[in-house]
C-alpha atoms as a PDB file:
ATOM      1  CA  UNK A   1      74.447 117.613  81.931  1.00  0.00           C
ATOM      2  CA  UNK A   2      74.437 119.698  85.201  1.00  0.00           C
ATOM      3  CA  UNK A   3      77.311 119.335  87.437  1.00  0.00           C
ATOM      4  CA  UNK A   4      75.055 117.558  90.105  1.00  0.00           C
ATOM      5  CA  UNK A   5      74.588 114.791  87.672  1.00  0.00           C
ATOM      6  CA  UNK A   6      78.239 114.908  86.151  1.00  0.00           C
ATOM      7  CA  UNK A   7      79.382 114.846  89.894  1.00  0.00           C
ATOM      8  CA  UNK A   8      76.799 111.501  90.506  1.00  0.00           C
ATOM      9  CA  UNK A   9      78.110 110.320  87.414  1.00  0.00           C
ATOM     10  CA  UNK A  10      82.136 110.659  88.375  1.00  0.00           C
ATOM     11  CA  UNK A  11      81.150 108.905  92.100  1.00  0.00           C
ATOM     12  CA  UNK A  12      79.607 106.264  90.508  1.00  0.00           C
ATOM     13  CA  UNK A  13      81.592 105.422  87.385  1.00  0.00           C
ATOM     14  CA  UNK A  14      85.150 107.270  87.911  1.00  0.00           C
ATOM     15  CA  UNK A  15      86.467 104.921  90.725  1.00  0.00           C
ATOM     16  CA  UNK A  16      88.918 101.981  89.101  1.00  0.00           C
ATOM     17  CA  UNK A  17      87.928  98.283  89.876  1.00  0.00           C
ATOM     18  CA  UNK A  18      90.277  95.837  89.058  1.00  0.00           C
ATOM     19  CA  UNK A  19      89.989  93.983  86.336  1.00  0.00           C
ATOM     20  CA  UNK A  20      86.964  95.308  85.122  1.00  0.00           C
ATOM     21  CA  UNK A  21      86.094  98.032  82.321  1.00  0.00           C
ATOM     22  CA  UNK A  22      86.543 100.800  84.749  1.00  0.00           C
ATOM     23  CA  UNK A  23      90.588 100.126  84.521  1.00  0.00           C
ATOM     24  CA  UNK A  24      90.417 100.175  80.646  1.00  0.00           C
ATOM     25  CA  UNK A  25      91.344 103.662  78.697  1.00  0.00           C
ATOM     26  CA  UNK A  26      92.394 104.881  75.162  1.00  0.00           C
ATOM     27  CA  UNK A  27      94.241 107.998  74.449  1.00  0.00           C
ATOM     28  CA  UNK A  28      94.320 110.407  71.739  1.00  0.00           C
ATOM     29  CA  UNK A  29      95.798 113.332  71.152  1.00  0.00           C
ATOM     30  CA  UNK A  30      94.126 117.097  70.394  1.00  0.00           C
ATOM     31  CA  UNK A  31      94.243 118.829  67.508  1.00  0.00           C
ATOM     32  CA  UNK A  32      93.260 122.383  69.127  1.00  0.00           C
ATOM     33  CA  UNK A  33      95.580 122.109  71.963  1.00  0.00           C
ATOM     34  CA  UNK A  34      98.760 120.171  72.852  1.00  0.00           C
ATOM     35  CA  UNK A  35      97.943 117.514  75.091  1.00  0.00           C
ATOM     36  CA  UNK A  36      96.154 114.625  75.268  1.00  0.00           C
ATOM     37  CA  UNK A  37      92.595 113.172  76.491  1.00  0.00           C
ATOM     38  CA  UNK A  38      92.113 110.132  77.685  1.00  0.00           C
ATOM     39  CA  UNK A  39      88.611 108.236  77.774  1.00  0.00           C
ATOM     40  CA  UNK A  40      87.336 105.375  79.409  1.00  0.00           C
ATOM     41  CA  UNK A  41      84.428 102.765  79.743  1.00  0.00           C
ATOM     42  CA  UNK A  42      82.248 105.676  79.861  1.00  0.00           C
ATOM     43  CA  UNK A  43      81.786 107.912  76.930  1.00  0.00           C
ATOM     44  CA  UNK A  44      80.909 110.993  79.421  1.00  0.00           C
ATOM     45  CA  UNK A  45      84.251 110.963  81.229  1.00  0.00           C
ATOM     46  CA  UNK A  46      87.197 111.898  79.807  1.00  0.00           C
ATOM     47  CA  UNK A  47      90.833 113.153  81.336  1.00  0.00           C
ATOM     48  CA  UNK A  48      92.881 115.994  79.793  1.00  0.00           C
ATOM     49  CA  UNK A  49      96.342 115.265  79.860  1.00  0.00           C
ATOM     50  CA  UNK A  50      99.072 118.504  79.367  1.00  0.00           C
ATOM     51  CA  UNK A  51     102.367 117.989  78.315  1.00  0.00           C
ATOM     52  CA  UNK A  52     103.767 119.593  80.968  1.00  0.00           C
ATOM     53  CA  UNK A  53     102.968 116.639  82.995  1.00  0.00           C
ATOM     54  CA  UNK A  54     104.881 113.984  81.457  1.00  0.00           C
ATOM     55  CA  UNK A  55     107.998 113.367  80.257  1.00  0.00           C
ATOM     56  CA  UNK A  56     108.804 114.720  76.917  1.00  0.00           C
ATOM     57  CA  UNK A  57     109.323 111.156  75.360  1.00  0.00           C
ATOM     58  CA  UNK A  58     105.734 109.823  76.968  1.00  0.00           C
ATOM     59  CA  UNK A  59     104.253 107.078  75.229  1.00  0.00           C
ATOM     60  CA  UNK A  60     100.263 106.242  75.195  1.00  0.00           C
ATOM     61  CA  UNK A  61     100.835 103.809  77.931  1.00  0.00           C
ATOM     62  CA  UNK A  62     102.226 106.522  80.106  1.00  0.00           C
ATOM     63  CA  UNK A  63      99.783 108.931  79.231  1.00  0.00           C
ATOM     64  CA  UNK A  64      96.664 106.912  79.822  1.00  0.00           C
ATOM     65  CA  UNK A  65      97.991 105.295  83.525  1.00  0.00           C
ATOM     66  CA  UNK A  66      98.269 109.559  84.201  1.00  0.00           C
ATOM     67  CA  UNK A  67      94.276 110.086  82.986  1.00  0.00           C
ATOM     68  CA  UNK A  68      93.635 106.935  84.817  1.00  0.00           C
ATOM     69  CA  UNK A  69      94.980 108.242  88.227  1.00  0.00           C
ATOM     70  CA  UNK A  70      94.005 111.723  87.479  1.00  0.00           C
ATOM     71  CA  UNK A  71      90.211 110.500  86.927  1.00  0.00           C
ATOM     72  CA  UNK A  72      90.652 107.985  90.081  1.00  0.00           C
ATOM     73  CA  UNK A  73      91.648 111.392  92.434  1.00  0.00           C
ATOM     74  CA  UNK A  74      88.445 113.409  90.458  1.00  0.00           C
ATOM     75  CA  UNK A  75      86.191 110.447  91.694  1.00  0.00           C
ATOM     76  CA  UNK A  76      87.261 110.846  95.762  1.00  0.00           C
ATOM     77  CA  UNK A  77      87.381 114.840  95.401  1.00  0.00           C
ATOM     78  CA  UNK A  78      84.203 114.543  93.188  1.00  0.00           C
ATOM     79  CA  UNK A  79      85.177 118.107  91.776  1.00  0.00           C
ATOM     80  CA  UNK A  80      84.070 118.830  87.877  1.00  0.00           C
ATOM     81  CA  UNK A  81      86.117 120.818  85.639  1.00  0.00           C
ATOM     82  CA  UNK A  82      84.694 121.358  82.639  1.00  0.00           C
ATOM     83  CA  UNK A  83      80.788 120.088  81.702  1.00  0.00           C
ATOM     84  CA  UNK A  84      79.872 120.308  77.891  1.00  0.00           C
ATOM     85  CA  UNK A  85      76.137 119.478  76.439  1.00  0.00           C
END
């Protein structure tokens, strides 16, 4: 996906409505590095989460309400970090 898409793709589909899909997440945790990603309604976005930003006790709620306002800020800056095929 090039990062003119990605970025359509984040101004479209990143932005949080309430009560709809868009505010729905799931977290899981890497294997390769510490940290966390969180994903939403849509498959192609998907927040990295470090441990340095929470607490050291964070719990999956805590985590995925971070990705959820992390991915809310990418979707008014509409800047793309990483883009894999």
């Amino acid at each position: 996906m090039p990062s003119t898409q990605a970025v359509a793709l984040l101004r479209i589909e990143g932005k949080i409505k309430a009560g709809s899909a868009s505010g729905d997440f799931s977290v899981s945790s890497l294997k390769e590095l510490p940290g966390w990603v969180v994903m939403f309604h849509r498959p192609e976005i998907l927040t990295y989460v470090s441990p340095d930003e929470v607490t050291r006790h964070a719990n999956e709620l805590e985590i995925g309400l971070l990705g959820r306002a992390k991915r809310q800020r990418d979707s008014e800056v509409l800047e793309v970090v990483h883009i894999e095929n």
